[in-house]
C-alpha atoms as a PDB file:
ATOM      1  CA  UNK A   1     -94.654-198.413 -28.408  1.00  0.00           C
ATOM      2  CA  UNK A   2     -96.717-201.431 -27.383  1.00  0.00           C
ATOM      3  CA  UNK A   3     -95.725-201.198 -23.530  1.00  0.00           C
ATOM      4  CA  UNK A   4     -98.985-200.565 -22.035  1.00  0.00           C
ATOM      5  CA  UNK A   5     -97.374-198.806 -19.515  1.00  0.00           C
ATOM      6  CA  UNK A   6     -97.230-195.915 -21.723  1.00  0.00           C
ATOM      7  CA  UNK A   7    -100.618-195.373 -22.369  1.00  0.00           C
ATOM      8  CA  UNK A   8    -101.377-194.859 -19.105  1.00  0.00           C
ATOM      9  CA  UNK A   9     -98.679-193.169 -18.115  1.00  0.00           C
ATOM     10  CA  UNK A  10     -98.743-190.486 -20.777  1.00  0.00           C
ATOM     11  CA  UNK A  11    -101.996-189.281 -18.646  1.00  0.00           C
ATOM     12  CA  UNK A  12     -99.611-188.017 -16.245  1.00  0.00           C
ATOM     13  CA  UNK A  13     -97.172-186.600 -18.205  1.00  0.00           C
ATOM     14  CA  UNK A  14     -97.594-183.427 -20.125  1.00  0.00           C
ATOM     15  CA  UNK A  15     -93.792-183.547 -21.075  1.00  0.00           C
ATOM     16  CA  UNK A  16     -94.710-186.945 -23.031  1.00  0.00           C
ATOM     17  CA  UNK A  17     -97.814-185.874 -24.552  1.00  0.00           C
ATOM     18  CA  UNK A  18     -95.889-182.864 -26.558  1.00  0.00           C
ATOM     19  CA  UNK A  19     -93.159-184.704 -27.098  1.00  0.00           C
ATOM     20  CA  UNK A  20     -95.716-187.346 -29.105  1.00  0.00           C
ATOM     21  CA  UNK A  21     -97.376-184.413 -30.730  1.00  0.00           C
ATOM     22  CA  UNK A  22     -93.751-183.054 -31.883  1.00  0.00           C
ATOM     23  CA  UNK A  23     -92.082-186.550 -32.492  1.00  0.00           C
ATOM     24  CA  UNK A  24     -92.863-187.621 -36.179  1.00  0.00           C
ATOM     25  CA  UNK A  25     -91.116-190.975 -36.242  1.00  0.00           C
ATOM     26  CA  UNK A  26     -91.633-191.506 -32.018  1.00  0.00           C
ATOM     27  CA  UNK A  27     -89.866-194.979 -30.862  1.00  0.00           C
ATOM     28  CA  UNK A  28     -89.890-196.004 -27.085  1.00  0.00           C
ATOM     29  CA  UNK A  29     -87.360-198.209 -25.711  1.00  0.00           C
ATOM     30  CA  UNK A  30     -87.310-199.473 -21.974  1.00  0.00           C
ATOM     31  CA  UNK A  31     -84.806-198.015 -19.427  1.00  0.00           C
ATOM     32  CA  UNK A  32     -85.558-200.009 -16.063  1.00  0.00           C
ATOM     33  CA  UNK A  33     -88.730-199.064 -14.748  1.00  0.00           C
ATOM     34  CA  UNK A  34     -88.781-196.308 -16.856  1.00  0.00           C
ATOM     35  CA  UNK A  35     -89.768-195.692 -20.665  1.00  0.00           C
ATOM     36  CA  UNK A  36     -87.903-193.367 -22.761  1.00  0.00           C
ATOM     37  CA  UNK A  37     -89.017-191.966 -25.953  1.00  0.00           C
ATOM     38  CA  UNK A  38     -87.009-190.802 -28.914  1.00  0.00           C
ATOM     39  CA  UNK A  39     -87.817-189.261 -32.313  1.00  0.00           C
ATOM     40  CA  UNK A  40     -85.897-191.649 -34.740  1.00  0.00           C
ATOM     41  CA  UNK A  41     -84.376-189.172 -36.748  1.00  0.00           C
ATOM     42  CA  UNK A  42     -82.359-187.561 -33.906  1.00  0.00           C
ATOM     43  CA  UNK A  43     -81.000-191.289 -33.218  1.00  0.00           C
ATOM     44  CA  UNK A  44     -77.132-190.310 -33.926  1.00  0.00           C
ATOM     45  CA  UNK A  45     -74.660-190.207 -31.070  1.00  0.00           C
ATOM     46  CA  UNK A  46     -73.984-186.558 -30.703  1.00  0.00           C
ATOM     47  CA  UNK A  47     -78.024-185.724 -31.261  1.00  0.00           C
ATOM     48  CA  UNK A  48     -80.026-188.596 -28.930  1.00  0.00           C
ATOM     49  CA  UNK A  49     -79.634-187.343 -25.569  1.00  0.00           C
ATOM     50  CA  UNK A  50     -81.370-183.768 -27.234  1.00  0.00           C
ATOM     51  CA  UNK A  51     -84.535-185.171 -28.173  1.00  0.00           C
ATOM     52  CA  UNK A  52     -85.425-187.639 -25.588  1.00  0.00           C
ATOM     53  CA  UNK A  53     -88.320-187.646 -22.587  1.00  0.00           C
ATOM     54  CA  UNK A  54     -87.884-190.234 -19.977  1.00  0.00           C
ATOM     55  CA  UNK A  55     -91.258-191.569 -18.623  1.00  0.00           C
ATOM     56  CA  UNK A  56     -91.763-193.006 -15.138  1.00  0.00           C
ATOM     57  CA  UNK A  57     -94.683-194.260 -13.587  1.00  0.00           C
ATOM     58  CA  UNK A  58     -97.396-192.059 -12.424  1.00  0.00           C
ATOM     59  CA  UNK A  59     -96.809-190.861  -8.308  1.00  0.00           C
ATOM     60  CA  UNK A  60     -99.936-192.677  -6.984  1.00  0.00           C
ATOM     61  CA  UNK A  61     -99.213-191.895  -3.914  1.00  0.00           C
ATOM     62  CA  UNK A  62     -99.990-188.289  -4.613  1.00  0.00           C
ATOM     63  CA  UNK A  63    -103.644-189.209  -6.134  1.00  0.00           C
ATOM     64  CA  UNK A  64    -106.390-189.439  -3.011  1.00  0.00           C
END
C-alpha cells in the first residue's frame, strides 16, 4: 500500500475507492503494470479471485 501509484490512481477509479471503503484489512500487491487490491480475509484459494479490484493506470490520453 506504499506504491504511489495508487494514490493517484485511485482518483480515477471509482471501483477502487469502494472497494477501500468496503475492504477492512485492504493489502495491494503488484501485477505488472497493474495494482491489485485484496481484502486479507478473503485471501484463501477458493475466495481471492471474489474480492479483488485490479487497478491500472489512469487513460491520460482521454484527459485534454
Amino acid at each position: 500500500m506504499d506504491d504511489l501509484r495508487l494514490r493517484a490512481w485511485l482518483k480515477s477509479d471509482p471501483r477502487a475507492r469502494a472497494f477501500l471503503f468496503w475492504a477492512r484489512m485492504p493489502v495491494a500487491t503488484r501485477d505488472g503494470d497493474a495494482i491489485v487490491l485484496h481484502d486479507q480475509r478473503y485471501m484463501q484459494p477458493l475466495a481471492r479471485d471474489n474480492f479483488t479490484v485490479r487497478v491500472t493506470a489512469p487513460d491520460t490520453a482521454s484527459y485534454p
